[in-house]
Protein backbone atom coordinates (compact mmCIF):
# COMPACT_ATOMS: atom_id res chain seq x y z
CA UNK A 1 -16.26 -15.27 21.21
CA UNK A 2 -13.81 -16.35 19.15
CA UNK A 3 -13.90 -17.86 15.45
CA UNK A 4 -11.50 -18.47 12.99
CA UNK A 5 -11.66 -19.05 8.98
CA UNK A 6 -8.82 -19.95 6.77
CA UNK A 7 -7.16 -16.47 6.64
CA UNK A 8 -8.22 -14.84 9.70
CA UNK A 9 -8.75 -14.78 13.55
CA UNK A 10 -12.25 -13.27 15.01
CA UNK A 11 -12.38 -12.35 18.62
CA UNK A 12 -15.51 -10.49 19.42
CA UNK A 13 -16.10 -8.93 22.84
CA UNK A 14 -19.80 -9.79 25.07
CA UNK A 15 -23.07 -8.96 22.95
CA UNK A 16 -23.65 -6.82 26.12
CA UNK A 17 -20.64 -4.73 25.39
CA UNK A 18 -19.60 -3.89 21.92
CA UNK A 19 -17.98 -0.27 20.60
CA UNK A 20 -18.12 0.29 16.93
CA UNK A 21 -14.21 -0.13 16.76
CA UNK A 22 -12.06 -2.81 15.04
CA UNK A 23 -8.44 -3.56 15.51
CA UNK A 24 -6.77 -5.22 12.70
CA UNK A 25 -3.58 -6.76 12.76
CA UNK A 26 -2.22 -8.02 8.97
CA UNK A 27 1.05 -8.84 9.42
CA UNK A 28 1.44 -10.97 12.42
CA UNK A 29 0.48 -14.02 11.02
CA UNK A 30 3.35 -16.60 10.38
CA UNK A 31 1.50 -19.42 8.79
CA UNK A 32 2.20 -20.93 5.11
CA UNK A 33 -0.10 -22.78 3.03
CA UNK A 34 0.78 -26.71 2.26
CA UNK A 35 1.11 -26.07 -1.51
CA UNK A 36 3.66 -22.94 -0.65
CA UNK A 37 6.38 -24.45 1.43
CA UNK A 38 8.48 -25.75 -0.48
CA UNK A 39 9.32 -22.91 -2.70
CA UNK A 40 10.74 -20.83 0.20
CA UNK A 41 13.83 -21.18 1.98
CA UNK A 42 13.67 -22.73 5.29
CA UNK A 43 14.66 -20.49 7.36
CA UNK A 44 11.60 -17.97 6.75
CA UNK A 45 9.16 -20.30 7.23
CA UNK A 46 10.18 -21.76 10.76
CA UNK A 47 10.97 -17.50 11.90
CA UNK A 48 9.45 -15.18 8.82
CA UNK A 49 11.26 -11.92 9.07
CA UNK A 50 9.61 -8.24 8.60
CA UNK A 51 6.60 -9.95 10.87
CA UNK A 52 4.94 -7.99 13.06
CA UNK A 53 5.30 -10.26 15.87
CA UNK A 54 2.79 -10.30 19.07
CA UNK A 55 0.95 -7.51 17.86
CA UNK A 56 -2.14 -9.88 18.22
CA UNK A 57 -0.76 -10.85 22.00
CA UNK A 58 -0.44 -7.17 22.78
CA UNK A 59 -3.94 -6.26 21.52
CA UNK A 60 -5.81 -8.73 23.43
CA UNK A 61 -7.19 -6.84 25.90
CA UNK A 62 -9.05 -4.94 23.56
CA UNK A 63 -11.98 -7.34 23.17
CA UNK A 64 -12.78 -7.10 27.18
CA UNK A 65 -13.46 -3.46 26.14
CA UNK A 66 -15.41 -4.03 23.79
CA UNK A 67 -13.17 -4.46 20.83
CA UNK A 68 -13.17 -6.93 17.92
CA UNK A 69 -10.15 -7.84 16.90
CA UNK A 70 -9.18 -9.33 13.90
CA UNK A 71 -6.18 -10.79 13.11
CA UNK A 72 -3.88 -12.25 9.92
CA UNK A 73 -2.97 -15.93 10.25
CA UNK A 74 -0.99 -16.48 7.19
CA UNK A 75 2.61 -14.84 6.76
CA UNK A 76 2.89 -11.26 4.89
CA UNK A 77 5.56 -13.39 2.54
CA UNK A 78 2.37 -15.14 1.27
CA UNK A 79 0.60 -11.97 0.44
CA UNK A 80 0.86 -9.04 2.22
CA UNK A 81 -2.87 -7.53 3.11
CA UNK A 82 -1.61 -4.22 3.84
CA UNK A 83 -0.38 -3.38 0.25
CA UNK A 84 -2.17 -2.47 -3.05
CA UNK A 85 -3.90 -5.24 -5.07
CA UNK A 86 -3.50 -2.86 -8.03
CA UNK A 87 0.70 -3.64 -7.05
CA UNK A 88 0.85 0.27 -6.84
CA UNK A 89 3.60 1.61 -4.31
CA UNK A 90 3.09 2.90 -1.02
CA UNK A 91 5.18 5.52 -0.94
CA UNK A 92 6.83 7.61 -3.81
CA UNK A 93 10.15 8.05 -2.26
CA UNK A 94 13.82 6.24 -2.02
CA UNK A 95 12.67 3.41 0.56
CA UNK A 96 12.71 -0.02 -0.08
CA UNK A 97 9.41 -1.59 -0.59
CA UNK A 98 7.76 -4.67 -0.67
CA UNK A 99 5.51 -5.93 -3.02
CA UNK A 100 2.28 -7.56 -2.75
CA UNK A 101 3.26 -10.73 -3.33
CA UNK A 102 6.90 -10.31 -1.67
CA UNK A 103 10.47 -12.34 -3.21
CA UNK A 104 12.63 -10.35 -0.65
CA UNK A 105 12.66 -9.62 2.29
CA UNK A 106 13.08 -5.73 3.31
CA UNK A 107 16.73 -6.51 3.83
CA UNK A 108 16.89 -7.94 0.31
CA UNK A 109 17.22 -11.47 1.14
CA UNK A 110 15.51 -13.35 -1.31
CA UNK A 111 12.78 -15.78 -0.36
CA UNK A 112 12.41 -18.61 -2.61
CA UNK A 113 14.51 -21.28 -3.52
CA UNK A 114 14.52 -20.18 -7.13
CA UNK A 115 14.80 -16.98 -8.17
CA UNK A 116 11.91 -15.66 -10.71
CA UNK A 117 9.10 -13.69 -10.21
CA UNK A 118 5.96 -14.55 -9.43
CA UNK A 119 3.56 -14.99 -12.11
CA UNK A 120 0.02 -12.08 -12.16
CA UNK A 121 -1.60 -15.83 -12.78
CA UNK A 122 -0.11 -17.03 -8.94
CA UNK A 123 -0.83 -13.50 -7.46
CA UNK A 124 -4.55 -13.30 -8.67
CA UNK A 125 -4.81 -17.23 -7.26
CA UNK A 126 -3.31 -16.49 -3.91
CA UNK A 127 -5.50 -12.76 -3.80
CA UNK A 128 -8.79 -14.72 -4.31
CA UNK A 129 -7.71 -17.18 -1.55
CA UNK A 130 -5.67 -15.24 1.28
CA UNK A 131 -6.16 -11.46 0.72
CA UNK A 132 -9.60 -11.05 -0.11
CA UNK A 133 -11.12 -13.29 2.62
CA UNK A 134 -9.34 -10.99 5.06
CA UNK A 135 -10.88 -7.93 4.16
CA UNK A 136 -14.22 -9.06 3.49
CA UNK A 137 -13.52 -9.84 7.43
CA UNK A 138 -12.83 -6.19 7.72
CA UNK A 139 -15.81 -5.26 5.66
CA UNK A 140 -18.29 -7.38 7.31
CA UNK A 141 -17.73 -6.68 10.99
CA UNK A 142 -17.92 -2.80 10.13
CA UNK A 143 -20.88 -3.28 8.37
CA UNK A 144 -22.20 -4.98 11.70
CA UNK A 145 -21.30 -1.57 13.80
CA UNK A 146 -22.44 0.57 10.66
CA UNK A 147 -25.69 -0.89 10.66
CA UNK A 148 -26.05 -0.66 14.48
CA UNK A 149 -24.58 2.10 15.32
CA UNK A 150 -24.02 4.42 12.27
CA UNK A 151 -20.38 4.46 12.41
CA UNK A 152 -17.03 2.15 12.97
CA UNK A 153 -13.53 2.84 13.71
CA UNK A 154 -10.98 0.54 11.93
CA UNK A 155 -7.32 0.56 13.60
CA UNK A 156 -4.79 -1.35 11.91
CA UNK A 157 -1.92 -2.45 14.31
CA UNK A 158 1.32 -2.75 13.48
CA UNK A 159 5.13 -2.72 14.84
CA UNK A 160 8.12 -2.66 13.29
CA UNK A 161 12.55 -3.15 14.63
CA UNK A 162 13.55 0.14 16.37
CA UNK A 163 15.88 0.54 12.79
CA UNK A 164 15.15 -0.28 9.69
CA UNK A 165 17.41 1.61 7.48
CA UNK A 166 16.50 0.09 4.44
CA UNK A 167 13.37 2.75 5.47
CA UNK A 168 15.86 5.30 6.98
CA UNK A 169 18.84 5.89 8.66
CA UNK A 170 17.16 7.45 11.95
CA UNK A 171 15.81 4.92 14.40
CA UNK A 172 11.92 5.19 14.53
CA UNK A 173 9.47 7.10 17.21
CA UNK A 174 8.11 5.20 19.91
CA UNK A 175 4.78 4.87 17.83
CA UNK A 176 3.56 6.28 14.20
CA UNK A 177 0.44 7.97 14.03
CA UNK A 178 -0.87 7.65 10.01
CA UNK A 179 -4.17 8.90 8.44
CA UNK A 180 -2.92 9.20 4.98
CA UNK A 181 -2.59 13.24 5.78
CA UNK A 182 -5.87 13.21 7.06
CA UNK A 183 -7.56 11.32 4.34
CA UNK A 184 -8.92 8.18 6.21
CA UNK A 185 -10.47 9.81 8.98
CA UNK A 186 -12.29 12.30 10.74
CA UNK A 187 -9.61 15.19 11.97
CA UNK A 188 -11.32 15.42 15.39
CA UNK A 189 -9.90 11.18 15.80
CA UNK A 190 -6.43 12.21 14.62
CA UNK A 191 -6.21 15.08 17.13
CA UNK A 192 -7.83 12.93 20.20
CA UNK A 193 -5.37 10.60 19.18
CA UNK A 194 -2.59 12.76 18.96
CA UNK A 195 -3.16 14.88 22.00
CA UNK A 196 -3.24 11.21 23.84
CA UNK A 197 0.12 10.53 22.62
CA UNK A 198 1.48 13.37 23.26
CA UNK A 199 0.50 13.24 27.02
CA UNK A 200 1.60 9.43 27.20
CA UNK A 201 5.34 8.49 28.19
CA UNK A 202 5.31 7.41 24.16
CA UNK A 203 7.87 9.72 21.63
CA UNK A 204 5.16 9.94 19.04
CA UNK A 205 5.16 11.03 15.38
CA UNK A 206 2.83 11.53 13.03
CA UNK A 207 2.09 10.51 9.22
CA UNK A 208 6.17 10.30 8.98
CA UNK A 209 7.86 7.83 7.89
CA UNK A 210 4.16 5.86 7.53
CA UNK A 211 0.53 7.16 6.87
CA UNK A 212 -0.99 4.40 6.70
CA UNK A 213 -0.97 1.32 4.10
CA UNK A 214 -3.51 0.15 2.09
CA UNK A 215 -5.79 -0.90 4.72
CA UNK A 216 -6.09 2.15 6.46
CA UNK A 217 -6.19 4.09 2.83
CA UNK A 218 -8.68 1.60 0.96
CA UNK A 219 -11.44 1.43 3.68
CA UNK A 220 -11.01 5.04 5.58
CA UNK A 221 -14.09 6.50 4.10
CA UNK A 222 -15.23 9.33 7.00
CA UNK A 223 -17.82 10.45 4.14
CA UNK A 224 -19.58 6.82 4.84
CA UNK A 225 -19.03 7.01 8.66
CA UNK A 226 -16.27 4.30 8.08
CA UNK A 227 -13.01 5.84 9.76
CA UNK A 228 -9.42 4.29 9.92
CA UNK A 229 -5.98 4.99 11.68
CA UNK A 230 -3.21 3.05 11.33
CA UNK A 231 -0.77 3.13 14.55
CA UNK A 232 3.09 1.42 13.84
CA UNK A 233 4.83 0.72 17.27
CA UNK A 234 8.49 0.12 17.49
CA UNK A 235 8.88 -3.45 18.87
CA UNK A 236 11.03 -3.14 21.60
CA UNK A 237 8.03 -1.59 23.33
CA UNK A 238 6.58 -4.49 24.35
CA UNK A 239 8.83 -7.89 23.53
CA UNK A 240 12.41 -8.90 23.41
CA UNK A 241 13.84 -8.39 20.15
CA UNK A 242 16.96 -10.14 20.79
CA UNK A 243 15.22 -13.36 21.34
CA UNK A 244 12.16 -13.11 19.73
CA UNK A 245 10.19 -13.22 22.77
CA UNK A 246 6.51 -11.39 24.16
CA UNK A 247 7.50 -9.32 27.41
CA UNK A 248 4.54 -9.59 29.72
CA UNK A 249 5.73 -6.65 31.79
CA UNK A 250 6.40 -3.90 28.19
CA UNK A 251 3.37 -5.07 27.02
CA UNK A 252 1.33 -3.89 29.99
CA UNK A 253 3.06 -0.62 30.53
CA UNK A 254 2.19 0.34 26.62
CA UNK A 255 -1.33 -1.47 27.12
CA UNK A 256 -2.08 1.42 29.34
CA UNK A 257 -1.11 4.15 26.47
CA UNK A 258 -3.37 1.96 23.89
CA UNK A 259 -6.47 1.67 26.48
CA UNK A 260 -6.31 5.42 27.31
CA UNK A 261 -6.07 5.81 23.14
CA UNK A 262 -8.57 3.54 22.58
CA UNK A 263 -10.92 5.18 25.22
CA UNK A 264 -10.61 8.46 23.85
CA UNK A 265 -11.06 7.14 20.35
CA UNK A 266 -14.08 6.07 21.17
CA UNK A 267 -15.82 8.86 22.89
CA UNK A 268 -14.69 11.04 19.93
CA UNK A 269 -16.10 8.72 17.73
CA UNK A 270 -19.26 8.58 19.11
CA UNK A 271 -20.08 12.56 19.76
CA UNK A 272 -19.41 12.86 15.24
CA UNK A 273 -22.54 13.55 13.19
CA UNK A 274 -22.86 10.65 11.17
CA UNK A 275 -22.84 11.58 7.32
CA UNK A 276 -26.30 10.97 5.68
C-alpha cells in the first residue's frame, strides 16, 4: 500500500508480511514548493545537484519483503532532513558541509538568485512544514513495529558521486557502513552487517568518511529497542552518472547485496533481547 502526504512517500508491504524494519531515503526527493521557486536559480530546480538520485527506485523491492519504505519528496536544497535542526555540524573536521537549510551547493555554487542568508524566521517556517512531517513519518511507523513487535530497525539510504573531493581527495568505497561508532545500534547489527559486506562483491568501509547523519544519530536509541544504520552507496553502482539515468541491470546486481543485508539484518534483529 502506498500513501503519500506533503513531504513524504509511504509504501508499506502486505499486512500478512511485515518485518519491524524501515528504509528511509531523505535526500532523493527533487520537488520545490510553489512559494520557493523563484528564489533559486533555474538550473537546480529542473536537475538539483548533491541528490541522491534513484535511491527510492533501487530500494523498491524492499516492501515485497516486507519492508516499509519511506521516502523524501521535496529537494535536500529545501531543507535537508538528514542534518541537525539545532544547525550543529556533522562532522568536526576540514570537509565542506552543508547546512540545514542549504545556499550552496557542496561544490560551492550558490543557490539563490540573491545572495543572503536565510533568515532562523524562514528556517523555523520551512522545519515546521517539510522537516518535521518527515520524521514524525519515521517516528510513527516505528512506533507501529515497536508496539507489535518490541523492536524496529531504521536504515537510512543514501548514495553519493564516486568523488567528491570537496569531502576528500580519495574516491569513495563501494558502500559506507555508519553507526555513529556504534552509538545508534546494537553491535551484533553492525557486525551482521559488516560480515555481509565483506562477503559481497561490494569494497566496503565502515564509519569513514560517514557515520551516519542526523537521522541515523537522532532516532538510533538500541536502549528503547529503536536501532538505526545508515548505509551511503557510491552511485555508479546502480545508474549512469554521466546521464543521469537508473540502470536496471546495476541496480539488480547490488539489489542482491542489499536483500542478503537486509535478510541478515533482520534475523539478527529479531534473536536481541528487547530492553525493558
Amino acid at each position: 500500500m502506498t500513501t503519500e502526504n506533503k513531504v513524504a512517500q509511504v509504501k508499506r508491504p502486505s499486512p500478512n508480511n511485515i518485518l519491524p524494519i524501515i528504509v528511509s531515503v531523505p535526500h532523493c526527493g527533487t520537488l520545490f514548493p510553489e512559494e520557493l521557486k523563484s528564489s533559486f536559480h533555474s538550473e537546480f530546480l529542473s536537475q538539483p545537484k548533491d541528490t541522491d538520485w534513484f535511491v527510492h527506485d533501487l530500494y523498491d523491492f524492499v516492501v515485497d519483503m516486507g519492508i516499509t519504505l519511506v521516502s523524501a519528496r521535496y529537494s535536500r536544497y529545501v531543507i535537508d532532513l538528514n542534518r541537525s535542526f539545532e544547525q550543529i555540524n556533522l562532522y568536526s573536521d576540514e570537509r565542506r558541509q552543508t547546512d540545514l537549510c542549504p545556499i550552496y551547493t557542496f561544490a560551492g555554487e550558490p543557490l539563490y538568485k540573491l545572495d543572503k542568508d536565510i533568515s532562523q524566521i524562514e528556517i523555523k517556517r520551512r522545519l515546521a512544514a517539510y522537516y518535521w512531517p518527515y520524521h514524525e513519518v519515521l517516528d510513527r511507523e516505528m512506533k507501529v513495529h515497536l508496539n507489535s513487535q518490541g523492536r524496529v530497525l531504521l536504515f537510512d539510504a543514501h548514495s553519493i558521486a564516486r568523488c567528491v573531493p570537496e569531502i576528500r581527495n580519495e574516491p569513495f568505497p563501494d558502500v559506507i557502513l555508519g553507526d555513529n561508532y556504534g552509538k545508534t545500534c546494537a553491535p551484533e547489527l553492525t557486525e551482521k552487517a559488516q560480515h555481509i559486506l565483506t562477503l559481497s562483491p561490494l569494497d566496503n568501509a565502515h564509519n569513514e568518511p560517514f557515520r551516519g547523519g542526523q537521522i541515523t544519530r537522532y532516532w538510533g536509541r538500541p536502549q528503547e529497542n529503536r536501532h538505526a544504520l545508515q548505509l551511503e552507496m557510491s552511485q555508479d553502482l546502480y545508474m549512469d552518472t554521466n546521464t543521469v539515468k537508473f540502470n536496471p541491470a546495476k541496480a539488480d546486481r547490488v539489489r542482491d547485496t542489499l536483500t542478503r543485508l537486509l535478510e541478515g539484518l533482520h534475523e539478527t534483529l529479531m534473536r536481541l533481547e528487547t530492553v525493558t
